[in-house]
Protein backbone atom coordinates (compact mmCIF):
# COMPACT_ATOMS: atom_id res chain seq x y z
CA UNK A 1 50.80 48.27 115.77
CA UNK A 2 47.31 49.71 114.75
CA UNK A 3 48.21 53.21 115.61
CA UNK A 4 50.80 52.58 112.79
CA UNK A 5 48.64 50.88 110.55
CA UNK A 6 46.24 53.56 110.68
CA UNK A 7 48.38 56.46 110.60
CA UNK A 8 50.25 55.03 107.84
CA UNK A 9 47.64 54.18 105.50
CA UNK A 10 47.19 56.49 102.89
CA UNK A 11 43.39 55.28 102.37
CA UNK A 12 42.89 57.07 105.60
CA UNK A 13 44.75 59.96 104.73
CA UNK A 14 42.82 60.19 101.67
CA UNK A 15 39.64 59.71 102.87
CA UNK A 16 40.39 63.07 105.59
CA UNK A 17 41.51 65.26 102.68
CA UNK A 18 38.13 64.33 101.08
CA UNK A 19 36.10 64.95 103.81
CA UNK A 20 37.38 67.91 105.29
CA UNK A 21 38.95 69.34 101.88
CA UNK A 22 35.14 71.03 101.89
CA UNK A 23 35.72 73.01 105.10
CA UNK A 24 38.93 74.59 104.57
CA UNK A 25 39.86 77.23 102.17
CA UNK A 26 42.27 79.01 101.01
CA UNK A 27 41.79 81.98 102.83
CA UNK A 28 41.11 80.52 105.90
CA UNK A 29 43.45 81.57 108.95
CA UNK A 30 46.40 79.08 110.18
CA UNK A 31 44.67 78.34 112.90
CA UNK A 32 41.40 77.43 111.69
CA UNK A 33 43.24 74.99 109.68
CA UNK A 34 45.37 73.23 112.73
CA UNK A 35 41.59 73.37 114.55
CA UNK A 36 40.06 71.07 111.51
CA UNK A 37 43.08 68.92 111.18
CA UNK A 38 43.14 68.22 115.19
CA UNK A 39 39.50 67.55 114.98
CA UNK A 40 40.21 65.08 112.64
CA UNK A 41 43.28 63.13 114.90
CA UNK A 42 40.86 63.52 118.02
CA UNK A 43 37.77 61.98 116.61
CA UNK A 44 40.02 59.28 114.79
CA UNK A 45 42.27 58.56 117.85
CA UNK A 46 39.53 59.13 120.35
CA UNK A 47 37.54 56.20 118.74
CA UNK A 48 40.59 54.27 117.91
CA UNK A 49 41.36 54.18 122.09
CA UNK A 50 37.55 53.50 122.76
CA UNK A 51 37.29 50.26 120.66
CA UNK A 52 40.73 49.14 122.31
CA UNK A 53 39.74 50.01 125.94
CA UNK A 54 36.38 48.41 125.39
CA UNK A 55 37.07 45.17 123.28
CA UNK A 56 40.88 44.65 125.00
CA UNK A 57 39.57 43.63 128.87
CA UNK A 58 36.92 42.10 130.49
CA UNK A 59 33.69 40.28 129.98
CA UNK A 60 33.88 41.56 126.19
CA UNK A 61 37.40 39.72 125.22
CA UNK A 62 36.42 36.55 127.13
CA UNK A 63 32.76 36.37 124.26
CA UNK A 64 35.42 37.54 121.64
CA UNK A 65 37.78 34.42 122.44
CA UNK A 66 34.92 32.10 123.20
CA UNK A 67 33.24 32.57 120.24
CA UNK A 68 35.93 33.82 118.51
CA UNK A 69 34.78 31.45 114.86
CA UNK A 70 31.26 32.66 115.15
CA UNK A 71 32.98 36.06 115.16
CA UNK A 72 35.38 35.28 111.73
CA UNK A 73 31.69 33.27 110.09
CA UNK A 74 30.00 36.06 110.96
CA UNK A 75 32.55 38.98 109.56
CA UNK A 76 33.38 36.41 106.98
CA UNK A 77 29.37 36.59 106.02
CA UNK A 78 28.94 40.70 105.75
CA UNK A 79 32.42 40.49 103.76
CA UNK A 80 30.73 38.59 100.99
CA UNK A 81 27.21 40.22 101.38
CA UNK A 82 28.89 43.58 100.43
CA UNK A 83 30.83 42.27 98.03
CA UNK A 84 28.04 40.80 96.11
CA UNK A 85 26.24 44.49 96.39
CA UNK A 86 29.25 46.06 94.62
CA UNK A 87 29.96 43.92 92.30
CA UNK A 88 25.74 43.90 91.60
C-alpha cells in the first residue's frame, strides 16, 4: 500500500522533476539520463524499505504501540507549529 501511495502521487513525481530537472539536459546521453532517474528510485525506495524494516519489528513497534497517543499529540503538535509558520 505505501509503495503505491508513493509511486502514485504526483507531488512526488513533481517534486523529482524539480530537483533533478537541473542535472539533466538536453544533450545529455540516454544513459546518463536512466543513471539520474535510477538514482532517484534507489534513494527513494532505499529509504522507503529502511523506515519499514526499522519501525515494522521489534523493540521500536512495541514504543510505537505503547505510546502510540503520545506519538499522534506529538505529530499532531509539529502539524500545527508549521502550520502557524506558513500561514505567519
Amino acid at each position: 500500500d505505501g509503495f503505491l501511495i508513493a509511486f502514485l502521487n504526483p507531488k512526488v513525481a513533481l517534486f523529482f522533476l524539480a530537483l533533478f530537472s537541473q542535472f539533466v539536459s538536453a544533450d545529455m546521453a540516454m544513459a546518463a539520463r536512466v543513471q539520474v532517474a535510477a538514482t532517484a528510485v534507489v534513494i527513494d525506495g532505499g529509504w522507503y524499505s529502511l523506515v519499514a524494516l526499522l519501525l515494522a519489528r521489534g523493540p521500536v513497534l512495541a514504543a510505537l504501540r505503547r505510546h502510540h497517543g503520545k506519538v499522534e499529540r506529538t505529530t499532531a503538535g509539529v502539524l500545527v507549529v508549521v502550520a502557524l509558520a506558513v500561514w505567519f
